[in-house]
C-alpha atoms as a PDB file:
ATOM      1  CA  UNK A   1       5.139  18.919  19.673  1.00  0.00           C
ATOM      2  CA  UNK A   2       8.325  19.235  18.992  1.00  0.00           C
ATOM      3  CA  UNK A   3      10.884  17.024  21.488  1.00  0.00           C
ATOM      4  CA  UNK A   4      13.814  18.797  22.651  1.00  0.00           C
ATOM      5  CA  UNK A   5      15.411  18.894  25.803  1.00  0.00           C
ATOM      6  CA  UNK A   6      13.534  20.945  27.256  1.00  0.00           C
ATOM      7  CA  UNK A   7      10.334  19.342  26.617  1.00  0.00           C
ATOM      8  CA  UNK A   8      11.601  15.631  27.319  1.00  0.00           C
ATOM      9  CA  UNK A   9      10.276  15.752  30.668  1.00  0.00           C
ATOM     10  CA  UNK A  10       6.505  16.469  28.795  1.00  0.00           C
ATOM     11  CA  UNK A  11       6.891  13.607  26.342  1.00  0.00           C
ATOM     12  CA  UNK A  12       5.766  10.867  28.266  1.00  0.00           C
ATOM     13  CA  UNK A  13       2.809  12.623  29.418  1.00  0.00           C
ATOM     14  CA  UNK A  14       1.889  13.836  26.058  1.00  0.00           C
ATOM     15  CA  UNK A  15       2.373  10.667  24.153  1.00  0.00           C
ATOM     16  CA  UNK A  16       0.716   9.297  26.695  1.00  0.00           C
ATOM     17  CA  UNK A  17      -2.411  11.760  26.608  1.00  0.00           C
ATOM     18  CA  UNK A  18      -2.447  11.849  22.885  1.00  0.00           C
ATOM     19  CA  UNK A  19      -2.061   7.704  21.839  1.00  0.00           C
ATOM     20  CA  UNK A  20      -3.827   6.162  25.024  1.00  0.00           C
ATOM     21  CA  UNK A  21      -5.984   8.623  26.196  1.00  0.00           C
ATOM     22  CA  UNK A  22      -7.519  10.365  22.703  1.00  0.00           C
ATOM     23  CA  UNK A  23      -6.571   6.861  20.607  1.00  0.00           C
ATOM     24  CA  UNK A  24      -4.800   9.019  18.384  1.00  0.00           C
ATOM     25  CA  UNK A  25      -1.284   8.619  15.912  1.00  0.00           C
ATOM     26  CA  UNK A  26       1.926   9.931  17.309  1.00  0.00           C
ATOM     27  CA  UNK A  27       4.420  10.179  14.309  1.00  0.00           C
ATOM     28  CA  UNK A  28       7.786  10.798  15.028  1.00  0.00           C
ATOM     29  CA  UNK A  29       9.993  13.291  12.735  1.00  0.00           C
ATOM     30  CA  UNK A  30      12.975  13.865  13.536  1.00  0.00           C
ATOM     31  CA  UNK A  31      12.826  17.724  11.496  1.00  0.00           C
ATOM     32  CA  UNK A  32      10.652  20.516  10.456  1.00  0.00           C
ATOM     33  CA  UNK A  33      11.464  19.531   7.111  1.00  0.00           C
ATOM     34  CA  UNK A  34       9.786  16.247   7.003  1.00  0.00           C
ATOM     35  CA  UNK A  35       6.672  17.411   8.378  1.00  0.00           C
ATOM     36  CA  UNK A  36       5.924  19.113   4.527  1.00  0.00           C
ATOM     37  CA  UNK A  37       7.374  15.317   3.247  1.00  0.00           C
ATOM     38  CA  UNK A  38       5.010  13.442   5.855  1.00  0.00           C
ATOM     39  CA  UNK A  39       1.710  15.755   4.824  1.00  0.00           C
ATOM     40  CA  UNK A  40       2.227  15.044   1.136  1.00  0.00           C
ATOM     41  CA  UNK A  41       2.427  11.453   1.541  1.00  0.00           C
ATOM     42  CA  UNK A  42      -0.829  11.278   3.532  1.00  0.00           C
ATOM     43  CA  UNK A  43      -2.222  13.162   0.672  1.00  0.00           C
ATOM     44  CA  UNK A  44      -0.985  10.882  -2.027  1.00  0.00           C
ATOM     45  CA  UNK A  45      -2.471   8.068   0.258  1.00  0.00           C
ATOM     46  CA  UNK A  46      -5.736   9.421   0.240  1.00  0.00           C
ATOM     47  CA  UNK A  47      -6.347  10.256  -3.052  1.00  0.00           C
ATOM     48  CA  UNK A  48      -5.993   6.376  -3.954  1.00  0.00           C
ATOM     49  CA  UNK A  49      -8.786   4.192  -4.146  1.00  0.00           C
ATOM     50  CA  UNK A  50      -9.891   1.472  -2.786  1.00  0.00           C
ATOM     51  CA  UNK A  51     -10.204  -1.671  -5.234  1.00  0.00           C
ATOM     52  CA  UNK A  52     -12.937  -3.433  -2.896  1.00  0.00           C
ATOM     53  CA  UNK A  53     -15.583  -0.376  -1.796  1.00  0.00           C
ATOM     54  CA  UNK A  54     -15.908  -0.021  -5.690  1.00  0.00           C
ATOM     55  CA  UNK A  55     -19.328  -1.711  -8.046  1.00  0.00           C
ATOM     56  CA  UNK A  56     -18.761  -4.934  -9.382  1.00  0.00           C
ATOM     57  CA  UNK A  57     -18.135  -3.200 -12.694  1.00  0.00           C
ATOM     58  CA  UNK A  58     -14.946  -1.295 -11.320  1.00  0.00           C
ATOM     59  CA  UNK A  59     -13.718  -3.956  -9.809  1.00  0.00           C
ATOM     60  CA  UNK A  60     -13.960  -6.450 -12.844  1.00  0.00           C
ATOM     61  CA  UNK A  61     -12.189  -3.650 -14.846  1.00  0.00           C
ATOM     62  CA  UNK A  62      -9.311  -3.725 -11.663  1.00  0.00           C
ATOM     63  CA  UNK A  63      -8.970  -7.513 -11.573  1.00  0.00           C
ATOM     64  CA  UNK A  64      -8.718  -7.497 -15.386  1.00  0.00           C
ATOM     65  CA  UNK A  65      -5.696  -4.801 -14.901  1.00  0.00           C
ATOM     66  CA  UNK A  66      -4.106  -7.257 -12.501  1.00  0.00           C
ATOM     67  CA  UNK A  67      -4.604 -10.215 -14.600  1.00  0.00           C
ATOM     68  CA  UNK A  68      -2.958  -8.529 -17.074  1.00  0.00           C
ATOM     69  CA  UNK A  69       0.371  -8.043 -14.978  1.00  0.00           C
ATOM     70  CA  UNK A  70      -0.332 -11.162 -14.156  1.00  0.00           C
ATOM     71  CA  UNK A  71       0.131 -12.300 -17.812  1.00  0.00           C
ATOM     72  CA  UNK A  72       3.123  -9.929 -18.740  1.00  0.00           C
ATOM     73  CA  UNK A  73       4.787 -11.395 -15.818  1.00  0.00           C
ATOM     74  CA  UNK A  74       4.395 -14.866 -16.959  1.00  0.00           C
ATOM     75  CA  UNK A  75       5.693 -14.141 -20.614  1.00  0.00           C
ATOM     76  CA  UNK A  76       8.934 -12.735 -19.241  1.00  0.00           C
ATOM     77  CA  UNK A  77       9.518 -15.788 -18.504  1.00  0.00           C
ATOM     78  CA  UNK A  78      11.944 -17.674 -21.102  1.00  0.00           C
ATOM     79  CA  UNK A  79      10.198 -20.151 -23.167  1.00  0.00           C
ATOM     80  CA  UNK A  80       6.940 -18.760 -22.247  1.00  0.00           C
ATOM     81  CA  UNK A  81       5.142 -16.536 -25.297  1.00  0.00           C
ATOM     82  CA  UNK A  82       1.777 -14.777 -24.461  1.00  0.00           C
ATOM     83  CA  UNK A  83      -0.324 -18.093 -25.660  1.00  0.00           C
ATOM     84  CA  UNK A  84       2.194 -20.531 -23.270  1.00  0.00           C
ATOM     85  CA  UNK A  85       1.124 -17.904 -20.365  1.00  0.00           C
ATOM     86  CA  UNK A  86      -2.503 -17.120 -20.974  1.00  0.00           C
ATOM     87  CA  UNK A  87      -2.924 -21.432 -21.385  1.00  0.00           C
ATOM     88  CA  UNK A  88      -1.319 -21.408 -18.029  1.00  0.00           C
ATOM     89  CA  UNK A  89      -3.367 -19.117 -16.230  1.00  0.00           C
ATOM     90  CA  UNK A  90      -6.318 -20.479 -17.294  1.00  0.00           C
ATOM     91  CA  UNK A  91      -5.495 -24.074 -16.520  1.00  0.00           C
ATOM     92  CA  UNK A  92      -4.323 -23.105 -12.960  1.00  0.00           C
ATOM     93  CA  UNK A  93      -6.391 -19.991 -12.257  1.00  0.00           C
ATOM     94  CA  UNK A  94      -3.339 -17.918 -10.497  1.00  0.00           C
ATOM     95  CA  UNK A  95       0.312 -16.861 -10.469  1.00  0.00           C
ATOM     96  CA  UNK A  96       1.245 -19.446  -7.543  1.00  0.00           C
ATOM     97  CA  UNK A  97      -0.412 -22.400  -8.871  1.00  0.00           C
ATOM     98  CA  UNK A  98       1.531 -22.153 -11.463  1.00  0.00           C
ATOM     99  CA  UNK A  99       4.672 -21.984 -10.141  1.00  0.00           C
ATOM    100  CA  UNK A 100       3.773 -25.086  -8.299  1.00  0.00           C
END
C-alpha cells in the first residue's frame, strides 16, 4: 500500500483491516527504496539462531563464547590481567557481581 494523497482517505480502513482485523504487521516506509533495505534485514534476522531452542551441547559451546567476552571485557580493564579477571569471575559468577 503505498500512502499518498490519494489513498489517505483508505489508510485508516486498511491499517485497520490489516493490524486489528488479520493481527498482522503494518511497517511504515516512507520509499520504494527501503522496501529492498527492509526485506534484507528480515532476511539477515532470520537466518540467526536462536541460543535457547538449541541441545545442551550448543548451548554450552554459546555460553562458553559469552563467557569469553565476558573475560576479554574484564581484562581491558587497567590493573586487571587475564588471571585477575578469570579469579574474578569465578569468585562472583557474573559481570555485575563484580562490579558490585
Amino acid at each position: 500500500f503505498i500512502h499518498t494523497t490519494m489513498t489517505s482517505s483508505y489508510f485508516l480502513d486498511f491499517q485497520n483491516e490489516i493490524v486489528l482485523n488479520r493481527e498482522e504487521i503494518l511497517v511504515p516506509l516512507t520509499t520504494l527504496e527501503q522496501i529492498g533495505q527492509f526485506l534484507h534485514q528480515i532476511q539477515l534476522t532470520e537466518n540467526k539462531t536462536n541460543p535457547f531452542g538449541k541441545s545442551p551441547r550448543k548451548a554450552n559451546k554459546i555460553l562458553k563464547e559469552s563467557h569469553k567476552d565476558i573475560l576479554l571485557s574484564l581484562c581491558n580493564v587497567p590493573g586487571l590481567g587475564e588471571k585477575k579477571s578469570r579469579l574474578l569471575l569465578s569468585k562472583f559468577g557474573n559481570l555485575k557481581a563484580v562490579c558490585k
